[in-house]
PDB file of N, CA and C in Angstrom:
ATOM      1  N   UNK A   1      -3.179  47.029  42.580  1.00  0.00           N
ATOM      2  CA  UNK A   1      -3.885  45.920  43.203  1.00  0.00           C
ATOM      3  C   UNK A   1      -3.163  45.543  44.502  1.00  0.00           C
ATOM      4  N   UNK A   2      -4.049  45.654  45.693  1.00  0.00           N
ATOM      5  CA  UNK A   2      -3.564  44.611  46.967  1.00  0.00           C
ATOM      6  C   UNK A   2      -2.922  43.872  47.122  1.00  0.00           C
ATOM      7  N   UNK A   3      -2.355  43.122  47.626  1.00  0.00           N
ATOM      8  CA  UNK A   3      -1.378  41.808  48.089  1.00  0.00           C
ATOM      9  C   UNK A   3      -2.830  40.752  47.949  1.00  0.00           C
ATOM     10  N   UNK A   4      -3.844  41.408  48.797  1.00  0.00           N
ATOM     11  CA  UNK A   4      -5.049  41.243  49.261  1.00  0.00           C
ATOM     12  C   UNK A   4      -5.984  40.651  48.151  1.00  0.00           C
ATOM     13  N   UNK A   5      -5.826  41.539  47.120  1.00  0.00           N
ATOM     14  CA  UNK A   5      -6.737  41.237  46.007  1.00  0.00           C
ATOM     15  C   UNK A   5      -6.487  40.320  45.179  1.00  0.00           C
ATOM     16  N   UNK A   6      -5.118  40.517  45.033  1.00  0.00           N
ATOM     17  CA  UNK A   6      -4.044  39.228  44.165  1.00  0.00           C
ATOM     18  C   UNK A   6      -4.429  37.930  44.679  1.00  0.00           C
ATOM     19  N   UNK A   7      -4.103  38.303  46.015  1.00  0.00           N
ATOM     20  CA  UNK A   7      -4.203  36.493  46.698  1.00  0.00           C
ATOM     21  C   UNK A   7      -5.913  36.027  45.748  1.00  0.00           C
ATOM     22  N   UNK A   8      -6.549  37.135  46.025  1.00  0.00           N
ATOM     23  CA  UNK A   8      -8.010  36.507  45.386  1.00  0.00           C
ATOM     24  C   UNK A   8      -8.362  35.938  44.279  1.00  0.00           C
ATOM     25  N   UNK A   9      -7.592  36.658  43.540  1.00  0.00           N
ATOM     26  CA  UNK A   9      -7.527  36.686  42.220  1.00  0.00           C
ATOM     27  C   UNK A   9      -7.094  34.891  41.786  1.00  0.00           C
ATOM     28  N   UNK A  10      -5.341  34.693  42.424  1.00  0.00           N
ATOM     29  CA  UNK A  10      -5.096  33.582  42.443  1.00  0.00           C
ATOM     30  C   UNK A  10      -5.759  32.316  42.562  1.00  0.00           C
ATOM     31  N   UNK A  11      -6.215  32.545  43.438  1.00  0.00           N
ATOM     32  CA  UNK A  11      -7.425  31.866  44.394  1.00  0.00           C
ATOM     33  C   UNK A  11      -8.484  31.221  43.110  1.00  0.00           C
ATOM     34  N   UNK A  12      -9.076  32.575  42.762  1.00  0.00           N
ATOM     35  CA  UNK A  12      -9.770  32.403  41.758  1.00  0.00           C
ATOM     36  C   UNK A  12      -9.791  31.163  41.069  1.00  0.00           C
ATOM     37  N   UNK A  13      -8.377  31.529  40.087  1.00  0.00           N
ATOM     38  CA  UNK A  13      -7.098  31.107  38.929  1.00  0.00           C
ATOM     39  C   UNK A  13      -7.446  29.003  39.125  1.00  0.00           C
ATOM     40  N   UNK A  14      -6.999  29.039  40.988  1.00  0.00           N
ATOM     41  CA  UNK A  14      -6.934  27.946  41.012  1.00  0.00           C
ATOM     42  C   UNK A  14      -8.524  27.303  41.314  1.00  0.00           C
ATOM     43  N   UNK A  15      -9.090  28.127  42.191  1.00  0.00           N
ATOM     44  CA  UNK A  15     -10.251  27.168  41.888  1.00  0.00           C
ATOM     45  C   UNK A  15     -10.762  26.479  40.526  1.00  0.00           C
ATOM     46  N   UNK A  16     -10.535  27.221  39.416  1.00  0.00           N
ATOM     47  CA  UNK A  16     -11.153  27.197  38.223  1.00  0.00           C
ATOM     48  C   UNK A  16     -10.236  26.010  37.857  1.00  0.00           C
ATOM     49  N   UNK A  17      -9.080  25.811  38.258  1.00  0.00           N
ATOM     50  CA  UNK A  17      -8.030  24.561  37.763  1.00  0.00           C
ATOM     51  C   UNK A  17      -8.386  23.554  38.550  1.00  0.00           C
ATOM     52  N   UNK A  18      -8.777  23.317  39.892  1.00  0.00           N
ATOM     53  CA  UNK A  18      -8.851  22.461  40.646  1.00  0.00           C
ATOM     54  C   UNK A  18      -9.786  21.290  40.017  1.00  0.00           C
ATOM     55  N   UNK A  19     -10.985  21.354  39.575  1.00  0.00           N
ATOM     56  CA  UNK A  19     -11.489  19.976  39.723  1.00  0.00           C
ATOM     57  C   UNK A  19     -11.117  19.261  38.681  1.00  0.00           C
ATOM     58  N   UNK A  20     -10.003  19.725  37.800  1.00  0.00           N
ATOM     59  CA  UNK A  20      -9.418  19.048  36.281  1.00  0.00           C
ATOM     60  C   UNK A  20      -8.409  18.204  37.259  1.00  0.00           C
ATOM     61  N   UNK A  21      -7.488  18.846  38.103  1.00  0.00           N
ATOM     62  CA  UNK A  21      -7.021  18.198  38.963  1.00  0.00           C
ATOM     63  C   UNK A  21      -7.386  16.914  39.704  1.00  0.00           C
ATOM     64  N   UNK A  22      -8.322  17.224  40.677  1.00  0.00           N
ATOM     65  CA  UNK A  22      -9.091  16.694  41.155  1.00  0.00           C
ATOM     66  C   UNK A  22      -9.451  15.426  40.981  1.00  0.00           C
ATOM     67  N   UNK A  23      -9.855  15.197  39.269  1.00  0.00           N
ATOM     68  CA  UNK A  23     -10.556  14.536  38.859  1.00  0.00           C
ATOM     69  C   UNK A  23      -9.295  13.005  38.431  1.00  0.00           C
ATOM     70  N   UNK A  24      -7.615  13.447  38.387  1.00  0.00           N
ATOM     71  CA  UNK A  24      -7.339  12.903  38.135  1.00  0.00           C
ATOM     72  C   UNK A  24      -6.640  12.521  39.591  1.00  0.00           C
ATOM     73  N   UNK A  25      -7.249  13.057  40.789  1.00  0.00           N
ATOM     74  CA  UNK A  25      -6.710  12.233  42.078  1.00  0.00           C
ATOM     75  C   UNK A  25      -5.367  13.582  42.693  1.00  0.00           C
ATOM     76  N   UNK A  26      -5.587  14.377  42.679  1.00  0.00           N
ATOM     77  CA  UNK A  26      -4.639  15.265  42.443  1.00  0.00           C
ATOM     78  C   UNK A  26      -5.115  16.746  43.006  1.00  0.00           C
ATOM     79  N   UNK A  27      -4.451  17.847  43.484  1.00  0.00           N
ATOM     80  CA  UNK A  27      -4.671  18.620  44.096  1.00  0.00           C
ATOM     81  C   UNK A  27      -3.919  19.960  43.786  1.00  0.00           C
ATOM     82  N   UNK A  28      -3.977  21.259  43.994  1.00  0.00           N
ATOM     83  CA  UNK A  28      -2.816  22.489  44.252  1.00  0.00           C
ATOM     84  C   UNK A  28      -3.096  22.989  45.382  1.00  0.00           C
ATOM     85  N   UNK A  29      -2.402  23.614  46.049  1.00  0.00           N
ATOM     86  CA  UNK A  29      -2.068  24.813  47.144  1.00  0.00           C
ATOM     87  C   UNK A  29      -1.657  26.320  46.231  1.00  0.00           C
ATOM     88  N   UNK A  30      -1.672  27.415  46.689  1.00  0.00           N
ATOM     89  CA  UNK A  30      -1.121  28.487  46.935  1.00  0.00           C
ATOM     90  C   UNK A  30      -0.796  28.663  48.065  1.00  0.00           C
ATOM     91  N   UNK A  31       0.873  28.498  47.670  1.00  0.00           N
ATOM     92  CA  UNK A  31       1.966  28.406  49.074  1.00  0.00           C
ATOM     93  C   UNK A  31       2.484  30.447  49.241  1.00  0.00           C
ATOM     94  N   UNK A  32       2.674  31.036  48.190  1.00  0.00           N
ATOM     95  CA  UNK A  32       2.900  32.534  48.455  1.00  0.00           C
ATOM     96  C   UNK A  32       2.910  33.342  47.445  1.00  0.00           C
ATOM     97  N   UNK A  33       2.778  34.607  46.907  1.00  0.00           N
ATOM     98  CA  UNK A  33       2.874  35.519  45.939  1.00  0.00           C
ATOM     99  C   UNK A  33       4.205  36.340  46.340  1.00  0.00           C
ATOM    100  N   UNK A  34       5.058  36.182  45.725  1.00  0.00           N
ATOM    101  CA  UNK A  34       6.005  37.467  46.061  1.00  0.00           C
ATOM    102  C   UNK A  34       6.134  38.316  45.110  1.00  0.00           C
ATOM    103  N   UNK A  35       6.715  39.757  45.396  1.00  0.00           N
ATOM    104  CA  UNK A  35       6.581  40.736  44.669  1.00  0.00           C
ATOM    105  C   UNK A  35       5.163  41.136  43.881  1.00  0.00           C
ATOM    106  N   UNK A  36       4.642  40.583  44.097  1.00  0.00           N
ATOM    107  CA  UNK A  36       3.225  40.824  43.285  1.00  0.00           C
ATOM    108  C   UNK A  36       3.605  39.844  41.891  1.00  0.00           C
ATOM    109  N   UNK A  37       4.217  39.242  41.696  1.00  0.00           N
ATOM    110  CA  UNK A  37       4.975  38.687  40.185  1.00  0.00           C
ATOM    111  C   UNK A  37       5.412  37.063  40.029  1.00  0.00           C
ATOM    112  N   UNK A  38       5.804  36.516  41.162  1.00  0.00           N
ATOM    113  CA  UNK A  38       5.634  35.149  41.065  1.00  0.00           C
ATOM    114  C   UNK A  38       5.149  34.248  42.007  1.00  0.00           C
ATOM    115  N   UNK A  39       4.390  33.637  41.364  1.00  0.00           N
ATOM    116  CA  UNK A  39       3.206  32.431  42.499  1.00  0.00           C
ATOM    117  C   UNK A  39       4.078  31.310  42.921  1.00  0.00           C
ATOM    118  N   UNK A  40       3.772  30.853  44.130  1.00  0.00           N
ATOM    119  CA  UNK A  40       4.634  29.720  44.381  1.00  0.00           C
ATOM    120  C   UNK A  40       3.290  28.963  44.581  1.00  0.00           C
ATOM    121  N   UNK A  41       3.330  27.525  44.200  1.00  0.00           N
ATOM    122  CA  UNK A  41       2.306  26.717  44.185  1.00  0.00           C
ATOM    123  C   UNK A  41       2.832  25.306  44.674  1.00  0.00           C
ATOM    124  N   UNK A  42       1.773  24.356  45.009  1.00  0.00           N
ATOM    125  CA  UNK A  42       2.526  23.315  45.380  1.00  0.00           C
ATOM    126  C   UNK A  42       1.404  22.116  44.746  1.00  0.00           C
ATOM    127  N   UNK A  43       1.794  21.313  43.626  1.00  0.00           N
ATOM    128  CA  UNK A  43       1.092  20.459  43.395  1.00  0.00           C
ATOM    129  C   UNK A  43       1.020  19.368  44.203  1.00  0.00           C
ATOM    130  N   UNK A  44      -0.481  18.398  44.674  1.00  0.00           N
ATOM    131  CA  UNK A  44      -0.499  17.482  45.604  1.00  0.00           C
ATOM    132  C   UNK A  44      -1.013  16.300  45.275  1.00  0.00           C
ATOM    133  N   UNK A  45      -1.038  15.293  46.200  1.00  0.00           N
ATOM    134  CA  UNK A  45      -1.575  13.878  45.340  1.00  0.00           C
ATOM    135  C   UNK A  45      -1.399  12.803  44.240  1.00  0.00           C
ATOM    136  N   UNK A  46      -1.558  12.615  43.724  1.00  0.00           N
ATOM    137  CA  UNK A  46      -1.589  12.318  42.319  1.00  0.00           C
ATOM    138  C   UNK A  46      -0.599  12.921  41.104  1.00  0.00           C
ATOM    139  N   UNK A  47      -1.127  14.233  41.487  1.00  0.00           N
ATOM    140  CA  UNK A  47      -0.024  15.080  40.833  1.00  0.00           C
ATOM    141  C   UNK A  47       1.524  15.419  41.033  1.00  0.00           C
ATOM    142  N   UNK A  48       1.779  14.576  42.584  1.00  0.00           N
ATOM    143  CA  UNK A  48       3.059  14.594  42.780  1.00  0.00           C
ATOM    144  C   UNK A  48       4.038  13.842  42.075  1.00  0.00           C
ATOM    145  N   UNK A  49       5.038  14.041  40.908  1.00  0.00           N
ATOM    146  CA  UNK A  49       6.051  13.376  40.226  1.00  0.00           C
ATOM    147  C   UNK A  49       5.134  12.422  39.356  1.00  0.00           C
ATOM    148  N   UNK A  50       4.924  13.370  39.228  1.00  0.00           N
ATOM    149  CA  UNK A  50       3.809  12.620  37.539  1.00  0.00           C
ATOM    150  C   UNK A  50       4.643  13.454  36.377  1.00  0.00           C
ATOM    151  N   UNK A  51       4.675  12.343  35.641  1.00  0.00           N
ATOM    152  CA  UNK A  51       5.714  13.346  34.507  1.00  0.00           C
ATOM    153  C   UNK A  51       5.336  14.373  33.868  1.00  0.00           C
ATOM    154  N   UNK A  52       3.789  14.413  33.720  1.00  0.00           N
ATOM    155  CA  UNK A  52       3.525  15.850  32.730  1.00  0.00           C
ATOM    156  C   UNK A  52       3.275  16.851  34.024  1.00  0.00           C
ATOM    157  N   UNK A  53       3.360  16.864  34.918  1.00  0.00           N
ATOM    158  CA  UNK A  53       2.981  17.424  36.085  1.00  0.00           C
ATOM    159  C   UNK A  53       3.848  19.251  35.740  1.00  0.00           C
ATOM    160  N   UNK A  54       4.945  19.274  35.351  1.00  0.00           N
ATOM    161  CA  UNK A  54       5.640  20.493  34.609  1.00  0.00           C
ATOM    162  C   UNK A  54       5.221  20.843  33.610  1.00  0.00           C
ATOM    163  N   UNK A  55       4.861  20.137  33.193  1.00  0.00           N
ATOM    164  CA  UNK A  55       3.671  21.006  31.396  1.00  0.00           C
ATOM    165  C   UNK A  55       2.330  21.196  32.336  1.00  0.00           C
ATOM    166  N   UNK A  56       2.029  20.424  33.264  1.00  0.00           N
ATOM    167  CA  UNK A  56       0.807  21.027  32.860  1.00  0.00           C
ATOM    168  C   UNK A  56       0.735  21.929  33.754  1.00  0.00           C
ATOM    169  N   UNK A  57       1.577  22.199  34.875  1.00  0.00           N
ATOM    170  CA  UNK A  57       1.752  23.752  35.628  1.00  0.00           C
ATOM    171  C   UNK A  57       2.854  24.675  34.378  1.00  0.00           C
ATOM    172  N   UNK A  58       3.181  24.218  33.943  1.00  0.00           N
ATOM    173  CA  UNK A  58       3.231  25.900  32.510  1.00  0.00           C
ATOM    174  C   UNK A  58       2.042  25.901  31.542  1.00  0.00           C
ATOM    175  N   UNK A  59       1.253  25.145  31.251  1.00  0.00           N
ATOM    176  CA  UNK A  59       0.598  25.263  30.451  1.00  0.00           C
ATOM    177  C   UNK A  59      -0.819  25.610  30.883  1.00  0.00           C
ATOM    178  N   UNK A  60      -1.704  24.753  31.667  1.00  0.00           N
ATOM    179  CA  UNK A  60      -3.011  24.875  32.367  1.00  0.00           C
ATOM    180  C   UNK A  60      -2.639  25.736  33.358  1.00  0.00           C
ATOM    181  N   UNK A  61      -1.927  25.599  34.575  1.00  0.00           N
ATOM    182  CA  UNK A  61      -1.845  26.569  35.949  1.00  0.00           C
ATOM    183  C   UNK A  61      -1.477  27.874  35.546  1.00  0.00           C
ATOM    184  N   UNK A  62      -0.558  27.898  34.790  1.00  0.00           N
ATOM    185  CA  UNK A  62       0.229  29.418  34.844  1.00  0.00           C
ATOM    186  C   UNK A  62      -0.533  30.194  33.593  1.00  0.00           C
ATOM    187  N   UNK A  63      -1.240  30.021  32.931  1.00  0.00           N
ATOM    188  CA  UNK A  63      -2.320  30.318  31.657  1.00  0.00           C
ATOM    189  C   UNK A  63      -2.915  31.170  32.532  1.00  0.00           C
ATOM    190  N   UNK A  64      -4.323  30.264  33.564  1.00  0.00           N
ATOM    191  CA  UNK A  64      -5.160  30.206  34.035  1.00  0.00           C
ATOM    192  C   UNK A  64      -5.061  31.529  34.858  1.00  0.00           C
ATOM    193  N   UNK A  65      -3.763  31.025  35.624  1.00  0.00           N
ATOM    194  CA  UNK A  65      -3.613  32.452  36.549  1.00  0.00           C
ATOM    195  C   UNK A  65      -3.233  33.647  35.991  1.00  0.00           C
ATOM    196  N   UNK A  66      -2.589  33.839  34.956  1.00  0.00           N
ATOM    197  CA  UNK A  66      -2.252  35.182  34.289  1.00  0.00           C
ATOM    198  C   UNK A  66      -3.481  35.747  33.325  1.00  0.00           C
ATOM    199  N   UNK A  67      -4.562  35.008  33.676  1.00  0.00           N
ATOM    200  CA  UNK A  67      -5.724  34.960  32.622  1.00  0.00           C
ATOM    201  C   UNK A  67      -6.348  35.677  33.813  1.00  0.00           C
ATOM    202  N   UNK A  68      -6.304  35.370  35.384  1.00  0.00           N
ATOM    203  CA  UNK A  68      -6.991  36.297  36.303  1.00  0.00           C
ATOM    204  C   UNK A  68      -6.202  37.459  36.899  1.00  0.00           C
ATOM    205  N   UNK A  69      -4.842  36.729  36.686  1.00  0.00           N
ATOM    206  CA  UNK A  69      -3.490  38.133  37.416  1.00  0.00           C
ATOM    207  C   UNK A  69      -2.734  38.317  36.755  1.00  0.00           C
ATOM    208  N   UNK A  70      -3.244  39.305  35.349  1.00  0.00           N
ATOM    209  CA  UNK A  70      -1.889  39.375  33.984  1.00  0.00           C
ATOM    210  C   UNK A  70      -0.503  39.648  34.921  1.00  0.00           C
ATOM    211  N   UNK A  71      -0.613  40.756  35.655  1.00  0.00           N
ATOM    212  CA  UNK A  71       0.995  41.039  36.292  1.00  0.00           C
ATOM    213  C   UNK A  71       1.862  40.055  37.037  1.00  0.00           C
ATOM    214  N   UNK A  72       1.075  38.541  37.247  1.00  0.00           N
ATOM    215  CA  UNK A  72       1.780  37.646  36.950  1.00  0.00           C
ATOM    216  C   UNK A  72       2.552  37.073  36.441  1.00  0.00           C
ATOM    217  N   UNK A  73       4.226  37.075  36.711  1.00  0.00           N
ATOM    218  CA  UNK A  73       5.074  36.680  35.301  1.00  0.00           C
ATOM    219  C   UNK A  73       5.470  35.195  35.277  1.00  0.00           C
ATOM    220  N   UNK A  74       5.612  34.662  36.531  1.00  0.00           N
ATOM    221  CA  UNK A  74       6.038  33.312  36.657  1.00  0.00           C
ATOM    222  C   UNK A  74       5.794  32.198  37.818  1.00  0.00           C
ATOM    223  N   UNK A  75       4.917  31.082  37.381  1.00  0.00           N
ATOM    224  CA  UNK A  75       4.558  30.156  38.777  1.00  0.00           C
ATOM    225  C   UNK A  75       5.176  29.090  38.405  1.00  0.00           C
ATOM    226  N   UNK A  76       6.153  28.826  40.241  1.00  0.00           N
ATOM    227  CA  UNK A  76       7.018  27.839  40.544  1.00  0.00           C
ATOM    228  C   UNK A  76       6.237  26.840  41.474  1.00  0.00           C
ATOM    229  N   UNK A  77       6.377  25.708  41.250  1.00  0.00           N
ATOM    230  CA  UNK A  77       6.175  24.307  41.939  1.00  0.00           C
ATOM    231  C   UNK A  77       6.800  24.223  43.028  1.00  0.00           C
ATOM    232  N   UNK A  78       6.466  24.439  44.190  1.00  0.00           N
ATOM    233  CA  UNK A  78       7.431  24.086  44.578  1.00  0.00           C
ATOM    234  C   UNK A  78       7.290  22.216  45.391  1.00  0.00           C
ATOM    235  N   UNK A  79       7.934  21.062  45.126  1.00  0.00           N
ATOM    236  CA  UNK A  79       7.800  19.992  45.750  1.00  0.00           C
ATOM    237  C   UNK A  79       7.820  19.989  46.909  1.00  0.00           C
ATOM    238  N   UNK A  80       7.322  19.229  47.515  1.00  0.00           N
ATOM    239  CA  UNK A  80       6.301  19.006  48.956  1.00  0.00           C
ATOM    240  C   UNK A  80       7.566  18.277  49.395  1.00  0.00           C
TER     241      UNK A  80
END
């Protein structure tokens, strides 16, 4: 798979997460893919320093995306 296709894929991953987000005032980015293997993401809004904000990027975000990019092994937050 592409660099190209991945990004899409991701893309995907997050659209499908976004309006759960959204809904609670809250946002993501895809900030970069490296190696083909870990997503760097950046939660926004609402979602910034919200305490479950780390469960729910291991649990909902990083699911979601390995559900569209299995060779995905690990997505980092990174704070804004």
């Amino acid at each position: 798979m592409t660099q190209e296709e991945l990004t899409l894929k991701v893309e995907e991953a997050l659209d499908e997460i976004r309006p759960f987000l959204q809904s609670d005032g809250g946002d993501i980015s895809l900030l970069s893919i490296e190696d083909q293997k870990i997503v760097r993401v950046q939660l926004q809004g609402a979602c910034v320093g919200c305490s479950v904000n780390q469960m729910t990027l291991k649990s909902g975000v990083e699911m979601t995306i390995k559900k569209h990019a299995p060779q995905i092994e690990q997505v980092i937050n990174v704070e804004g």
